[in-house]
C-alpha atoms as a PDB file:
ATOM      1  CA  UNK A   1     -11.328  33.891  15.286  1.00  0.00           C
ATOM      2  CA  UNK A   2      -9.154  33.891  12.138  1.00  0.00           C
ATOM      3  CA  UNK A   3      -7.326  30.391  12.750  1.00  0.00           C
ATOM      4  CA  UNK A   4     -11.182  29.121  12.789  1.00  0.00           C
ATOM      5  CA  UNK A   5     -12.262  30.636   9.426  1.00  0.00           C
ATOM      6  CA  UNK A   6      -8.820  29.753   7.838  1.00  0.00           C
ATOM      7  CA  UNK A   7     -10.238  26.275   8.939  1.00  0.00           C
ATOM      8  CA  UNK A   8     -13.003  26.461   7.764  1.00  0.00           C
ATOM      9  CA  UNK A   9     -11.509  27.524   4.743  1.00  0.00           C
ATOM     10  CA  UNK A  10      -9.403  24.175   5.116  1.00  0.00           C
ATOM     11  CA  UNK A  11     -12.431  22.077   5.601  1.00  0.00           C
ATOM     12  CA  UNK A  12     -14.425  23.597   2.515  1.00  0.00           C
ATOM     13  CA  UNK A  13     -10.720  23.110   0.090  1.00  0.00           C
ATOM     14  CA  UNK A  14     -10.477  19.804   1.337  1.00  0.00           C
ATOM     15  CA  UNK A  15     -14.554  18.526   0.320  1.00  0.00           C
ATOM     16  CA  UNK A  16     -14.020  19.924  -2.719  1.00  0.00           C
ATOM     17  CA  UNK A  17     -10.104  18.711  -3.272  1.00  0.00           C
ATOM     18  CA  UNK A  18     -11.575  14.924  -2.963  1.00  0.00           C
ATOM     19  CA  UNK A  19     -12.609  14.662  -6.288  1.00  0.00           C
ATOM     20  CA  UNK A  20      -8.772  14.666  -7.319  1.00  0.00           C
ATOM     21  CA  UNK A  21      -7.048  13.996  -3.763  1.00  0.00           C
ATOM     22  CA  UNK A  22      -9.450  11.260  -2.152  1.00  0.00           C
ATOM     23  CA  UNK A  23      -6.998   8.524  -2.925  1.00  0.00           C
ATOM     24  CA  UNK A  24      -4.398  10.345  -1.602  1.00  0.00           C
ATOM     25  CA  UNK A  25      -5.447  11.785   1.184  1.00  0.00           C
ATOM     26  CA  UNK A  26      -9.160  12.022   2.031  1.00  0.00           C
ATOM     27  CA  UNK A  27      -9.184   7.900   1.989  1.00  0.00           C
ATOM     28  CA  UNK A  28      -5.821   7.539   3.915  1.00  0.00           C
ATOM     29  CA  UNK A  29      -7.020   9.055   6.742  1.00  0.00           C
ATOM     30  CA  UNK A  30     -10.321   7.425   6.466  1.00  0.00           C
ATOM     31  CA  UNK A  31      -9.430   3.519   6.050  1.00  0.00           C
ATOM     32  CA  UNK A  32      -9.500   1.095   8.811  1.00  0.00           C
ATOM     33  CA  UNK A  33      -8.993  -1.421   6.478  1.00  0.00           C
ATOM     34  CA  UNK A  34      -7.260  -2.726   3.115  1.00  0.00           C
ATOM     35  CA  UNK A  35      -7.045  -5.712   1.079  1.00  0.00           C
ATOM     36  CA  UNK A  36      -3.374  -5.946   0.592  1.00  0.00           C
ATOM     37  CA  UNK A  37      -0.511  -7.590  -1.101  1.00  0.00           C
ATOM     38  CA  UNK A  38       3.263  -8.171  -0.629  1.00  0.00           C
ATOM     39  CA  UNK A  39       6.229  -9.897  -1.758  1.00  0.00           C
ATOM     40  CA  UNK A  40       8.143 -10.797   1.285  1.00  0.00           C
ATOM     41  CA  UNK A  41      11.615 -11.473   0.343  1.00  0.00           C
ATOM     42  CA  UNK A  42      15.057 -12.342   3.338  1.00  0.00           C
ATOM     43  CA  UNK A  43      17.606 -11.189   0.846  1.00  0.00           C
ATOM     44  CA  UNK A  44      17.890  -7.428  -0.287  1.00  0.00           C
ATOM     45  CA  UNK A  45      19.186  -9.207  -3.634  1.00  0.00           C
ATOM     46  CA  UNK A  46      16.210 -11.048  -4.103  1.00  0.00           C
ATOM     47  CA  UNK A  47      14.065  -7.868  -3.683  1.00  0.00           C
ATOM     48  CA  UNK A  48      15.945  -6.021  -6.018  1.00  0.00           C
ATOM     49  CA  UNK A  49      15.391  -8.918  -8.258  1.00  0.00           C
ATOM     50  CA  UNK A  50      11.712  -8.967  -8.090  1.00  0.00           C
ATOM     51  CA  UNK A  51      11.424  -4.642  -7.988  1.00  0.00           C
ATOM     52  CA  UNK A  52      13.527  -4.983 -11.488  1.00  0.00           C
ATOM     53  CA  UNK A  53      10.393  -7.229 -12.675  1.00  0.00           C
ATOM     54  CA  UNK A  54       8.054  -4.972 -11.668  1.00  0.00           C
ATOM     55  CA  UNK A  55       9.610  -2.523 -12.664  1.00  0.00           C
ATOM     56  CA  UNK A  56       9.597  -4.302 -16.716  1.00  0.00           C
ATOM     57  CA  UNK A  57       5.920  -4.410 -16.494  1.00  0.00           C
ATOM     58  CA  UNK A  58       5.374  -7.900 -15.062  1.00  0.00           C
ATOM     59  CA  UNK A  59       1.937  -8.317 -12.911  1.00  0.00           C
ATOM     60  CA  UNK A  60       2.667  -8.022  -9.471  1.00  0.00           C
ATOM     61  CA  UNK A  61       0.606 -11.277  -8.653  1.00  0.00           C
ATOM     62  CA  UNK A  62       3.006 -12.876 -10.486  1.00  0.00           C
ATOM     63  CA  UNK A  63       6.150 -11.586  -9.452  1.00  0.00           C
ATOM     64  CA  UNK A  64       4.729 -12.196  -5.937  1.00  0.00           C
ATOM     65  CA  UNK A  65       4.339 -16.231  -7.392  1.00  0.00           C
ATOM     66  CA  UNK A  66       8.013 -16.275  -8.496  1.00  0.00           C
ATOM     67  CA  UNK A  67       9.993 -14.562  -5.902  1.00  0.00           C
ATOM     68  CA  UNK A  68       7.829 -14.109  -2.314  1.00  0.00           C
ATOM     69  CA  UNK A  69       9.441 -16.192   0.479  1.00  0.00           C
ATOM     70  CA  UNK A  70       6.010 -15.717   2.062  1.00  0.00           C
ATOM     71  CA  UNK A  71       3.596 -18.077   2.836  1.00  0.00           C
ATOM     72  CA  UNK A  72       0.541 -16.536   0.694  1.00  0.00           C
ATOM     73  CA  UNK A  73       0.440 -18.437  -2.320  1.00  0.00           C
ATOM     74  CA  UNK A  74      -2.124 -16.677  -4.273  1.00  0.00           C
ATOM     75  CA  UNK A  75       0.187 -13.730  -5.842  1.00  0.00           C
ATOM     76  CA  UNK A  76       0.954 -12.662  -1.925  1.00  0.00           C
ATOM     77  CA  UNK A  77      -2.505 -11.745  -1.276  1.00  0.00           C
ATOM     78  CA  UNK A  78      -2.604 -11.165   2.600  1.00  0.00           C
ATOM     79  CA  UNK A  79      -6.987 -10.363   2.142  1.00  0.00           C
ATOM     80  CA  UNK A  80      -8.645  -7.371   4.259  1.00  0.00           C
ATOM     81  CA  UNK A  81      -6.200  -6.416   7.139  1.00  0.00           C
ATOM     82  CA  UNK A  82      -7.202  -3.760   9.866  1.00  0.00           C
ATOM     83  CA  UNK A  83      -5.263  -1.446  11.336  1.00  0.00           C
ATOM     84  CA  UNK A  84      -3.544  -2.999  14.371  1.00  0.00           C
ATOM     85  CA  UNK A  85      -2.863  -6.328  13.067  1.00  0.00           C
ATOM     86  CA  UNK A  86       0.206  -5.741  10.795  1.00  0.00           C
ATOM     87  CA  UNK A  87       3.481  -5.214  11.625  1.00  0.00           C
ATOM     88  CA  UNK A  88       4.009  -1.609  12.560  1.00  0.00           C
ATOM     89  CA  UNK A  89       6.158  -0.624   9.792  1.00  0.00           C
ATOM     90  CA  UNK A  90       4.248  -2.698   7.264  1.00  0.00           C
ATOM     91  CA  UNK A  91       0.948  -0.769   8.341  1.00  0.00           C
ATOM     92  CA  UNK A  92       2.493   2.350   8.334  1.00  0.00           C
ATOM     93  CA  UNK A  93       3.559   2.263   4.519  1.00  0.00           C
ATOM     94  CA  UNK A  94       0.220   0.120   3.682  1.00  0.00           C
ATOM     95  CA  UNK A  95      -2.399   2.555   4.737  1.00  0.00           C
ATOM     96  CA  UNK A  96      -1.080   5.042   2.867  1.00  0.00           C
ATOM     97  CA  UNK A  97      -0.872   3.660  -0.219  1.00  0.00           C
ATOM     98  CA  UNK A  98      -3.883   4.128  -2.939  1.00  0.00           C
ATOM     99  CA  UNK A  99      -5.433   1.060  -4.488  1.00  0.00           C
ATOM    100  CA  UNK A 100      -4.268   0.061  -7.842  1.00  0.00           C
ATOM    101  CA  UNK A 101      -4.383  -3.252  -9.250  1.00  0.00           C
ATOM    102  CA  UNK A 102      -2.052  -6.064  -9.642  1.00  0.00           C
ATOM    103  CA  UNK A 103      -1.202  -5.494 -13.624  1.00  0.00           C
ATOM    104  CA  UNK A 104      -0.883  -1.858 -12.757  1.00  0.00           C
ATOM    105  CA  UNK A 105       0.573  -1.759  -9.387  1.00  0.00           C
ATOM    106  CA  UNK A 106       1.307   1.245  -7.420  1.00  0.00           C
ATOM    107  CA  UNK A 107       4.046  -0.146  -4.717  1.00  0.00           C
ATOM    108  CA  UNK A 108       6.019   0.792  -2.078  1.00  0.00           C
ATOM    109  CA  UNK A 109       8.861  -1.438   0.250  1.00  0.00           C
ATOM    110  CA  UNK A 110       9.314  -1.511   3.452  1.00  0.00           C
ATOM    111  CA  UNK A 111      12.080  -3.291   5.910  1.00  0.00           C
ATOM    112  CA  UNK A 112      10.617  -5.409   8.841  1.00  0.00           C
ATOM    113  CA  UNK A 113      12.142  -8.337  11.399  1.00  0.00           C
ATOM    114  CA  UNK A 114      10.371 -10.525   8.547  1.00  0.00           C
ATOM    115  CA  UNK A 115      12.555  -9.444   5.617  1.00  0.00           C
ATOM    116  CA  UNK A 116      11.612  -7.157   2.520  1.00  0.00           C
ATOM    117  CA  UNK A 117       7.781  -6.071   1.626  1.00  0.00           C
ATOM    118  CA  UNK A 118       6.643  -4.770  -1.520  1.00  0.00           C
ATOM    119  CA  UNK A 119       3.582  -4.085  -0.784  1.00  0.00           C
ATOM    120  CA  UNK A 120       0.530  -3.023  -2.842  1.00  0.00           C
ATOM    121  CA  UNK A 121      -3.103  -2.480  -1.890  1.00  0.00           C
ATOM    122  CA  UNK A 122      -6.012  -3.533  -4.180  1.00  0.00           C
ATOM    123  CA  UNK A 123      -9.001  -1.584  -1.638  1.00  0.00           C
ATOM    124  CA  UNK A 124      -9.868   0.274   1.278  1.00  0.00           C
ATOM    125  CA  UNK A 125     -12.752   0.504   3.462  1.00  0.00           C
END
């Protein structure tokens, strides 16, 4: 009986933790999809390159312009992707990120068979 009040317990901390944790965790686990970005870069050298940019305040849009080897022209937006149709290790990272936006970007990297992601997320759903 006590491991179901203690989660109980849980479940009451955790409604009224959202207010300050739903990014963070209360959305993570609820998202089956996110509008995401990247920067998809071959070279390591080149990522540090464009991470150094970001890193000087530069919008991640248009870092993404200058230095993504990718395909998506529009500041490497990728648009609303569902779990399951990313690469495994790109999803993994992506859904656990918390939106920001591209002249404020919170981003993470990631290592695929494709190269070097830095990958942001402007939404979830």
């Amino acid at each position: 009986m006590a491991p179901k009040k203690d989660a109980g317990k849980g479940k009451a901390a955790d409604k009224g933790g959202k207010k300050g944790d739903d990014s963070s965790s209360g959305k993570v686990k609820g998202a089956q999809s996110i509008n995401v970005r990247h920067i998809l870069c071959e070279k390591h050298s080149k990522k540090e390159e464009a991470v150094a940019k970001l890193n000087e305040g530069v919008k991640f849009d248009e870092v993404a312009r200058n230095f993504s080897e990718d395909k998506a022209r529009q500041g490497g937006a990728l648009g609303w992707k569902t779990r399951g149709s990313l690469l495994p290790e790109f999803e993994k990272v992506a859904f656990e990120l918390e939106p920001s936006t591209t002249g404020n970007p919170k981003w993470t990297e990631v290592k695929t068979s494709e190269g070097y992601h830095l990958v942001m997320v402007e939404g979830r759903k």
